[in-house]
C-alpha atoms as a PDB file:
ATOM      1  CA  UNK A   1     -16.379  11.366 -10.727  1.00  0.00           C
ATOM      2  CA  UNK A   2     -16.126  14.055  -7.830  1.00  0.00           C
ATOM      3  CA  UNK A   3     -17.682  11.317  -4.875  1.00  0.00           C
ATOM      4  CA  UNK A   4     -14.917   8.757  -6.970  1.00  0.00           C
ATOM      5  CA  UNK A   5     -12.500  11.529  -6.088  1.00  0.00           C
ATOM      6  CA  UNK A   6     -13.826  12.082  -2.193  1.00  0.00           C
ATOM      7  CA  UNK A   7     -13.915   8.190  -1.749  1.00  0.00           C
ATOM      8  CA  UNK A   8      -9.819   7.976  -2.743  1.00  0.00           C
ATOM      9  CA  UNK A   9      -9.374  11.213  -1.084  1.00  0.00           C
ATOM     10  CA  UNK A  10     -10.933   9.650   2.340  1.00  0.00           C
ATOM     11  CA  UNK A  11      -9.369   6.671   1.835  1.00  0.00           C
ATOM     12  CA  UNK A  12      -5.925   7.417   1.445  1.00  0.00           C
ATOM     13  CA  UNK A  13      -6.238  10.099   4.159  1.00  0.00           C
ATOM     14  CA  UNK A  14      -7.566   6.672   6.400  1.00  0.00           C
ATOM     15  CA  UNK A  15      -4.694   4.708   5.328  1.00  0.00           C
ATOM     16  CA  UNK A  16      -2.200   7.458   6.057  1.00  0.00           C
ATOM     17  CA  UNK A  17      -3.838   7.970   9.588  1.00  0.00           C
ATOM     18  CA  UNK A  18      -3.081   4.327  10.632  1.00  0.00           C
ATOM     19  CA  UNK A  19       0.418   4.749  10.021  1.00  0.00           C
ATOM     20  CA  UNK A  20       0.566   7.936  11.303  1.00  0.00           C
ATOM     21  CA  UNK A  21      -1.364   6.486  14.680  1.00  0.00           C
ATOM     22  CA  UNK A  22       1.255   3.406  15.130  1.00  0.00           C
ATOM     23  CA  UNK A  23       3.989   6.074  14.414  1.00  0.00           C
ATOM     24  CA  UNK A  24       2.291   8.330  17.098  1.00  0.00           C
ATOM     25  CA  UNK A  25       2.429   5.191  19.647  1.00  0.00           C
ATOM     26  CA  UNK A  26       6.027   4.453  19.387  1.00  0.00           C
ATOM     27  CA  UNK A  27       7.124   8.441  19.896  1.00  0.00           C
ATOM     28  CA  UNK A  28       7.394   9.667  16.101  1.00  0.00           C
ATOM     29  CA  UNK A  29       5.788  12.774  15.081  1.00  0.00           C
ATOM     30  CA  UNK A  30       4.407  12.080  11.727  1.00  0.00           C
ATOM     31  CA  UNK A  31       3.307  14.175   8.874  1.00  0.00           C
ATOM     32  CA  UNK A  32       1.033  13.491   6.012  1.00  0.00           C
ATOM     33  CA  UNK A  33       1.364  14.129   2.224  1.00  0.00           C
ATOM     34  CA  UNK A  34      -1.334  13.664   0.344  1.00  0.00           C
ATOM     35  CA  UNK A  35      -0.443  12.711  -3.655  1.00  0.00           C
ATOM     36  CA  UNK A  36      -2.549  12.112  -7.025  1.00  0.00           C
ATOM     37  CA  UNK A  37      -2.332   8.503  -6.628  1.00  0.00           C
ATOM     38  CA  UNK A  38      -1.746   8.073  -2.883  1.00  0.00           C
ATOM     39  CA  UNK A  39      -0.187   9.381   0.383  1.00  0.00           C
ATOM     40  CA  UNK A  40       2.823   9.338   1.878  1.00  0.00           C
ATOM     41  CA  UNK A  41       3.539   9.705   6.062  1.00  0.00           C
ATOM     42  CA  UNK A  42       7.116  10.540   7.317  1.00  0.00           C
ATOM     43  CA  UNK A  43       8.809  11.736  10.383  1.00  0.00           C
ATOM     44  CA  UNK A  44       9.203  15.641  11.857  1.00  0.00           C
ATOM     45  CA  UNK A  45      12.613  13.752  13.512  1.00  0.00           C
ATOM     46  CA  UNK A  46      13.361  10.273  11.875  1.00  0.00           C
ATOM     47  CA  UNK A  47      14.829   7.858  14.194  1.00  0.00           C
ATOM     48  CA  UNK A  48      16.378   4.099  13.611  1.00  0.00           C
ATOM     49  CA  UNK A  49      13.424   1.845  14.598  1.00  0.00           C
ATOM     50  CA  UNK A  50      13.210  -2.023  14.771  1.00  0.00           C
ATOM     51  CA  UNK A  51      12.374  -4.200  12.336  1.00  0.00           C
ATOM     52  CA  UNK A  52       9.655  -5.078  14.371  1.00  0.00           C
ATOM     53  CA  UNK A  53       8.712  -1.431  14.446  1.00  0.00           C
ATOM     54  CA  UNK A  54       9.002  -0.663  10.976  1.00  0.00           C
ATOM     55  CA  UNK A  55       6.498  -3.827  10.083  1.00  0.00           C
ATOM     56  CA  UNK A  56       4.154  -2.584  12.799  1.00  0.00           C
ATOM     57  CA  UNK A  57       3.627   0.778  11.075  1.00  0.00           C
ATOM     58  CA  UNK A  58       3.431  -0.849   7.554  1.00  0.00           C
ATOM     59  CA  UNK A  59       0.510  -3.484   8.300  1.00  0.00           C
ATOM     60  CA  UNK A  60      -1.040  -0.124   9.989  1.00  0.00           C
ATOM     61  CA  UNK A  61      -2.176   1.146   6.621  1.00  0.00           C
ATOM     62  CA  UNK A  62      -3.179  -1.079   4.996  1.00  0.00           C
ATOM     63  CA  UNK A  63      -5.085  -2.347   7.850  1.00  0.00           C
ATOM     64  CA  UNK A  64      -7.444   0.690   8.208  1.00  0.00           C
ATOM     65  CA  UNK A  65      -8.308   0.409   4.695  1.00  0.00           C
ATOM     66  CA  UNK A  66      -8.873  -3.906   5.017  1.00  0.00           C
ATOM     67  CA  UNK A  67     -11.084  -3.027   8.129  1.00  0.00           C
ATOM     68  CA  UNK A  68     -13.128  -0.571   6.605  1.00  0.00           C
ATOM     69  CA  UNK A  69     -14.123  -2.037   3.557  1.00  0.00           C
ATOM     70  CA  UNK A  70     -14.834  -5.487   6.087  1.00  0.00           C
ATOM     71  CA  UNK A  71     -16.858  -3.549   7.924  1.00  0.00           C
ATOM     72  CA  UNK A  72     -18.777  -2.738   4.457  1.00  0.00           C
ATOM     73  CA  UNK A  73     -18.613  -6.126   3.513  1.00  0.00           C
ATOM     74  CA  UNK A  74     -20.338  -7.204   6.847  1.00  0.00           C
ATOM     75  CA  UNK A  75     -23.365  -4.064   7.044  1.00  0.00           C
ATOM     76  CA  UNK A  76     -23.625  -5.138   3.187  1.00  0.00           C
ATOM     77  CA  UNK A  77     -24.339  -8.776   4.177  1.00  0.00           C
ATOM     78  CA  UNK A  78     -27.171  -7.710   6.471  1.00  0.00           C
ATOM     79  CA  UNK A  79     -29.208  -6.361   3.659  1.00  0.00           C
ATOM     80  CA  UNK A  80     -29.352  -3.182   4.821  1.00  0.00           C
ATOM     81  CA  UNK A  81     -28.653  -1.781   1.705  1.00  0.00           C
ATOM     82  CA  UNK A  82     -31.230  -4.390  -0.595  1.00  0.00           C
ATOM     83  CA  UNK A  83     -33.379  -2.258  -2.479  1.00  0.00           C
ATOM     84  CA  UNK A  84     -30.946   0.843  -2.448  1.00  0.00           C
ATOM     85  CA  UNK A  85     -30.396   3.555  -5.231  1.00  0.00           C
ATOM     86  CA  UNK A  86     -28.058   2.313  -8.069  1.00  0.00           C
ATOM     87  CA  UNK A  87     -26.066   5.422  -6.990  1.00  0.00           C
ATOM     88  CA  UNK A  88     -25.733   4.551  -3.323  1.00  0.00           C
ATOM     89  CA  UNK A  89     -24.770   1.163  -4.403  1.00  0.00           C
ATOM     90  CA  UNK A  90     -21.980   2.726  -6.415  1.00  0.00           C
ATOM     91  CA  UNK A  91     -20.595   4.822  -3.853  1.00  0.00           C
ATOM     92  CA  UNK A  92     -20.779   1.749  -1.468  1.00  0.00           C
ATOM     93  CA  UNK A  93     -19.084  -0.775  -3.885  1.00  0.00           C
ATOM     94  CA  UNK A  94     -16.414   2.431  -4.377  1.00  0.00           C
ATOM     95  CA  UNK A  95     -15.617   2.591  -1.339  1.00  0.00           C
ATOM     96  CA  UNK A  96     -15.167  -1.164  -0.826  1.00  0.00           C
ATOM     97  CA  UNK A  97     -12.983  -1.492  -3.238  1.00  0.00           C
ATOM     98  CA  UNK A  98     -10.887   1.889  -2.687  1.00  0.00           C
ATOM     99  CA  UNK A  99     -10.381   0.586   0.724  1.00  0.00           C
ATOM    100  CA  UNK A 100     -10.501  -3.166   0.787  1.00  0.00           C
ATOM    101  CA  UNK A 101      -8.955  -3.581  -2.551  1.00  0.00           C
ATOM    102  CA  UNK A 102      -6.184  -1.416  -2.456  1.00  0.00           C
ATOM    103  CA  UNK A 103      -5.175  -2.386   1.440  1.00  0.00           C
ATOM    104  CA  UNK A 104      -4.929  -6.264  -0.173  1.00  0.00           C
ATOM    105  CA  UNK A 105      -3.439  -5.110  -3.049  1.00  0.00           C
ATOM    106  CA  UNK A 106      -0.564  -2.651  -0.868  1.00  0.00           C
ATOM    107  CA  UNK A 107       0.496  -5.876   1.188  1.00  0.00           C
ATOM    108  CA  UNK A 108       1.996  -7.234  -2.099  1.00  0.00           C
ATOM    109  CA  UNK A 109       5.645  -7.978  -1.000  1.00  0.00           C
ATOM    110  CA  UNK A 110       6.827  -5.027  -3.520  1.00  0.00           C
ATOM    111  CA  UNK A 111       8.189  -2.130  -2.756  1.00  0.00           C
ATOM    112  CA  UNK A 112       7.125   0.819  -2.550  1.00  0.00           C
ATOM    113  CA  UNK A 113       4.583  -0.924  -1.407  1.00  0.00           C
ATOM    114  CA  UNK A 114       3.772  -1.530   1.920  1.00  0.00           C
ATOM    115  CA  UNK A 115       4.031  -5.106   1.755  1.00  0.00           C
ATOM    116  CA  UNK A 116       7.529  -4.323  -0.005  1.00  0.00           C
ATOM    117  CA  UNK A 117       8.356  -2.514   3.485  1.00  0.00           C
ATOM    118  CA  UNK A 118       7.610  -5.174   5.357  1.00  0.00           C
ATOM    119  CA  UNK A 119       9.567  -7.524   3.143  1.00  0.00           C
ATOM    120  CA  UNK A 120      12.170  -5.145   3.366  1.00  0.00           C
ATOM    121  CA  UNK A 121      12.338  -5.314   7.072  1.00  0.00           C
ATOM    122  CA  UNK A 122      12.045  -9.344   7.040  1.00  0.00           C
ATOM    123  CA  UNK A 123      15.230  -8.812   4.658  1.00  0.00           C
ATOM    124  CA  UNK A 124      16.738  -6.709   6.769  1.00  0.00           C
ATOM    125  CA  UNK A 125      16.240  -8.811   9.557  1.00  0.00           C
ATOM    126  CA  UNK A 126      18.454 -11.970   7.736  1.00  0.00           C
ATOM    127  CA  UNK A 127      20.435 -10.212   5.616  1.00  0.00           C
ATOM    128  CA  UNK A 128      21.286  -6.837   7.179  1.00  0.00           C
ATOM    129  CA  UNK A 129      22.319  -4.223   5.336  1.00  0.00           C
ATOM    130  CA  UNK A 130      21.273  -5.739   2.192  1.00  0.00           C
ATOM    131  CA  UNK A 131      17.968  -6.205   3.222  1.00  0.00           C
ATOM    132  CA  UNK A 132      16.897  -3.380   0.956  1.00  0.00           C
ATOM    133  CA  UNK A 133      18.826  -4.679  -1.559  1.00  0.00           C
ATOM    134  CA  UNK A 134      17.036  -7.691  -1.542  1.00  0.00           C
ATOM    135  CA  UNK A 135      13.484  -6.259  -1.279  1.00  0.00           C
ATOM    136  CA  UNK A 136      14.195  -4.500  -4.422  1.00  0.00           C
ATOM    137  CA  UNK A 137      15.869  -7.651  -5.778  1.00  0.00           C
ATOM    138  CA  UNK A 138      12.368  -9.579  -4.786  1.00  0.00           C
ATOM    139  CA  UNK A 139      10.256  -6.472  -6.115  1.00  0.00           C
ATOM    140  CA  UNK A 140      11.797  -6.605  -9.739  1.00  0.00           C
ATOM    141  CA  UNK A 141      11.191 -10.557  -9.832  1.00  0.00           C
ATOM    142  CA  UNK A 142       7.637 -10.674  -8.868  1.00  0.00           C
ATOM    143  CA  UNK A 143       6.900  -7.440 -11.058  1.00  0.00           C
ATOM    144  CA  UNK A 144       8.310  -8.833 -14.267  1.00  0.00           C
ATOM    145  CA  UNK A 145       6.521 -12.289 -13.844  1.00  0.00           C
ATOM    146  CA  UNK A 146       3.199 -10.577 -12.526  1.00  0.00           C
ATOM    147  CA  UNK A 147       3.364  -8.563 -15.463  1.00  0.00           C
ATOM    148  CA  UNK A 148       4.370 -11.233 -17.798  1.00  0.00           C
ATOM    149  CA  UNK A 149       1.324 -12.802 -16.613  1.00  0.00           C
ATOM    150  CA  UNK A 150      -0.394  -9.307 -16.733  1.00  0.00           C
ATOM    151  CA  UNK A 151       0.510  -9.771 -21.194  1.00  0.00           C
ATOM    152  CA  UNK A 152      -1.093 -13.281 -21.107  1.00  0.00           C
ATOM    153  CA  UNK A 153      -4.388 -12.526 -19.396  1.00  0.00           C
ATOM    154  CA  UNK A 154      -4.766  -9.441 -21.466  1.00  0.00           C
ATOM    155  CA  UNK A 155      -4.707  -7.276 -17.763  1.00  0.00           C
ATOM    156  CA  UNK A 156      -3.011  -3.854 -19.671  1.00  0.00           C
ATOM    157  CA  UNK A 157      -3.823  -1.791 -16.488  1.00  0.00           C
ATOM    158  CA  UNK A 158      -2.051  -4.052 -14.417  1.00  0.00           C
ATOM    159  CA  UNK A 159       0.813  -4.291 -16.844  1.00  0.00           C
ATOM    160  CA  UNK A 160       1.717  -0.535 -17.104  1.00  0.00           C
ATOM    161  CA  UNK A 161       1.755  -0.764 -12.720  1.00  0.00           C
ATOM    162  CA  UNK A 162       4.038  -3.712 -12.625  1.00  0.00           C
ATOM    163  CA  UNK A 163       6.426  -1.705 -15.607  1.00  0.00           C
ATOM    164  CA  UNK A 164       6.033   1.557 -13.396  1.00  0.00           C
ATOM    165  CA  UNK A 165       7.013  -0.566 -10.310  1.00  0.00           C
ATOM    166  CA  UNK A 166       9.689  -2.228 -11.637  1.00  0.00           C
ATOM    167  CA  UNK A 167      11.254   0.882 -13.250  1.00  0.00           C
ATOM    168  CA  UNK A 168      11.277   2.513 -10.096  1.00  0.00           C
ATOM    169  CA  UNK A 169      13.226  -0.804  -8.288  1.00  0.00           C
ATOM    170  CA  UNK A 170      15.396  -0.843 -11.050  1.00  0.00           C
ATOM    171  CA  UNK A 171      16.180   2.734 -10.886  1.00  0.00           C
ATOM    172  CA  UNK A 172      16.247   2.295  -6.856  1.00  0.00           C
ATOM    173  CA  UNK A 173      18.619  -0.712  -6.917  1.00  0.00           C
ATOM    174  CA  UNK A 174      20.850   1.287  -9.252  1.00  0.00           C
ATOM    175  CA  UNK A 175      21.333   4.149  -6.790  1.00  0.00           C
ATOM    176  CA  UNK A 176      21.949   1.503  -3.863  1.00  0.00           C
ATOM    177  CA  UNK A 177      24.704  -0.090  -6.108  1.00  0.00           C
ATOM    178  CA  UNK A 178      26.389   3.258  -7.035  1.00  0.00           C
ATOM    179  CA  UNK A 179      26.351   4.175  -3.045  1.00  0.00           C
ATOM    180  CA  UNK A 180      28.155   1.089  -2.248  1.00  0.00           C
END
């Protein structure tokens, strides 16, 4: 459980770096939280960015994590670990999924996602103002029929993250609507 622990805590520390990096590039001063089921990188002085921006430093996380558990995939295909300890294997196959798996799984086009960030900014781009509006919007849709699916194929752990995510749009798209 403690190397489980060290592989997330590496991971998400990876995936926060590549935003942090792109932010870095474009003049931002970023910071890093580090949270029980994730990380979270913001701005010592926010500023408005682009769209184009914005998308930049989402794909950046998500990327890091997608090229390191490639990079796994690829020494993994040369053999070089054939004939390995079971618990080398484990750490390996860990860390493949902690960092290929979850950068797929954060491009989903839900936010808080950052696919949902980059949908946001797509939205934003077409619809303006309500481009956030419409992210969440898009986020609620594909949460309830993921997770309708989710009751079908018996996926429970997959159900309680689409009800989390979609109470937290819903809550989200209240506040937006009360603003206005």
């Amino acid at each position: 459980m403690l190397i489980w622990v060290v592989i997330v805590l590496i991971g998400v520390l990876a995936h926060e770096l590549g935003h942090a990096f792109v932010g870095r590039h474009l003049g931002l001063e970023p910071w890093i939280q580090l949270m029980a089921f994730g990380g979270l990188t913001g701005w010592q002085r926010p500023r408005p960015l682009t769209a184009g921006q914005q998308i930049m430093i989402s794909v950046a996380g998500p990327a890091v994590g997608i090229s390191i558990g490639g990079a796994l995939l690829l020494i993994g295909s040369t053999g070089v670990f054939a004939g390995a300890p079971p618990a080398v294997l484990r750490v390996v196959n860990s860390a493949l999924w902690v960092n290929l798996g979850w950068g797929i799984l954060n491009l989903l086009p839900i936010l808080p996602l950052d696919g949902g960030h980059i949908t946001e900014s797509v939205a934003g781009m077409v619809a303006g103002r309500n481009g956030r509006m419409a992210a969440r919007i898009f986020s609620i849709v594909l949460t309830v029929v993921i997770g309708l699916w989710a009751v079908v194929a018996g996926e429970w752990w997959i159900l309680i993250l689409c009800i989390v995510l979609t109470v937290a749009n819903v809550q989200g798209l209240r506040a937006e609507l009360a603003v206005r």
